[in-house]
C-alpha atoms as a PDB file:
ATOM      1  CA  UNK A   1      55.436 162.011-198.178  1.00  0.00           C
ATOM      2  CA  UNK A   2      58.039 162.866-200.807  1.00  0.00           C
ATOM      3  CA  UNK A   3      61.561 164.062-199.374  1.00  0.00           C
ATOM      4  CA  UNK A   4      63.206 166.568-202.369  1.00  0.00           C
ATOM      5  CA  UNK A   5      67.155 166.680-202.393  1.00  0.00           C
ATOM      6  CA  UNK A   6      68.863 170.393-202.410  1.00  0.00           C
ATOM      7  CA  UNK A   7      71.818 170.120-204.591  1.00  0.00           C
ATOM      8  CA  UNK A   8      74.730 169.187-203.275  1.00  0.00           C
ATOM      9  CA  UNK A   9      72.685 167.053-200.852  1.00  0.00           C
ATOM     10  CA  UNK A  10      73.830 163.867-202.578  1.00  0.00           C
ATOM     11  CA  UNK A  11      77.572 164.392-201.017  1.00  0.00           C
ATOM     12  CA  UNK A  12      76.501 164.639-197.836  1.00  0.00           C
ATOM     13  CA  UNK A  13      74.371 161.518-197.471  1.00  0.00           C
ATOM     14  CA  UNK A  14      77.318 158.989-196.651  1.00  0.00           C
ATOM     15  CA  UNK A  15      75.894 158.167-193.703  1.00  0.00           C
ATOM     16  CA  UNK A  16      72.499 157.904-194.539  1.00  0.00           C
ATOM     17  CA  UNK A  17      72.571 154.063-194.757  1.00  0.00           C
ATOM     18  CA  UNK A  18      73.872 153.296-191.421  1.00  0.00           C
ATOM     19  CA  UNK A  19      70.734 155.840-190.283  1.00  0.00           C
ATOM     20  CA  UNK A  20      68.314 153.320-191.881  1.00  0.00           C
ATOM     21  CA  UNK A  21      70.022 150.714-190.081  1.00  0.00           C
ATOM     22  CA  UNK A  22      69.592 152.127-186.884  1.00  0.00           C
ATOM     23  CA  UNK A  23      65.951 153.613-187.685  1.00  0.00           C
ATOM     24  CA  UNK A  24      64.777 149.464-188.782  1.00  0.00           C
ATOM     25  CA  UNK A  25      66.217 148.268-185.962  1.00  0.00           C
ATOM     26  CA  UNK A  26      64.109 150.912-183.567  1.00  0.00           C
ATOM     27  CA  UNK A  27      61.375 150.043-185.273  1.00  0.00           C
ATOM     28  CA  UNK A  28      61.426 146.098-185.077  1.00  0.00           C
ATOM     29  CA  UNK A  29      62.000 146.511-181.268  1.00  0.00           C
ATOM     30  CA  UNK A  30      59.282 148.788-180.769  1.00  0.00           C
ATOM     31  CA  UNK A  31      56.952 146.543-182.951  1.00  0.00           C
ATOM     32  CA  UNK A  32      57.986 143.495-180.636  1.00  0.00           C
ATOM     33  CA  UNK A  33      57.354 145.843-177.510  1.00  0.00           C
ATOM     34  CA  UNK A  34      53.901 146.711-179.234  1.00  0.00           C
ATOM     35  CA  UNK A  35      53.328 143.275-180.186  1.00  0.00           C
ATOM     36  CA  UNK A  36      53.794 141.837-176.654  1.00  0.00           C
ATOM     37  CA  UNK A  37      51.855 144.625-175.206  1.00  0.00           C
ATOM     38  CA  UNK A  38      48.872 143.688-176.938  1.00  0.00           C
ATOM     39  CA  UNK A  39      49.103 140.247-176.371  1.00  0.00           C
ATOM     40  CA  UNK A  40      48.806 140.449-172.775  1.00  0.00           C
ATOM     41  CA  UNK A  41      46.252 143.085-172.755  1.00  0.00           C
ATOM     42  CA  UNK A  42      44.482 142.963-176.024  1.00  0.00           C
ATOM     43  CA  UNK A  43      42.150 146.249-175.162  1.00  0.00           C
ATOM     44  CA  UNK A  44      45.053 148.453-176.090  1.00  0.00           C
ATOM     45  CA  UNK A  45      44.470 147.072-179.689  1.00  0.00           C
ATOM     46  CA  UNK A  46      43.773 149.688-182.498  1.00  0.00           C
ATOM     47  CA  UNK A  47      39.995 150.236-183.091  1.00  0.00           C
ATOM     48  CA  UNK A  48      40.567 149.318-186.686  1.00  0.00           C
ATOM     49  CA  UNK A  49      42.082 145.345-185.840  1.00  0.00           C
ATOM     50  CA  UNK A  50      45.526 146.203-187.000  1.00  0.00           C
ATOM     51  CA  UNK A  51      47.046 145.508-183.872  1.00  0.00           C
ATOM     52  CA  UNK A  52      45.656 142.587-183.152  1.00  0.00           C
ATOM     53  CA  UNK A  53      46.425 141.200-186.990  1.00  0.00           C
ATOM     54  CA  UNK A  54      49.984 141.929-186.270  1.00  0.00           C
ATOM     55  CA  UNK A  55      49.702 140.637-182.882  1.00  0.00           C
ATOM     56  CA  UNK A  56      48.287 137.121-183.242  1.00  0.00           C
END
């Protein structure tokens, strides 16, 4: 999915980095949280293996 930039948008990204930040950082602890939940009960694993690929 391609994001387009109004103009002018450029000046009001400053905080845009510290955004990503936050946004990786949800993401790795979900992935854990996803991770260990599929350890311990390996039926919630997606039909197409990915979870369990990631999980072992």
């Amino acid at each position: 999915m391609a994001l387009s930039n109004p103009p002018g948008c450029a000046a009001g990204s400053g905080g845009a980095p510290q955004r990503v930040a936050q946004l990786e950082e949800r993401i790795a602890i979900l992935t854990d949280l996803r991770d260990s939940l599929v350890r311990r009960m390996p039926w919630l694993a997606a039909p197409d293996g990915t979870a369990d690929e990631q999980a072992a």
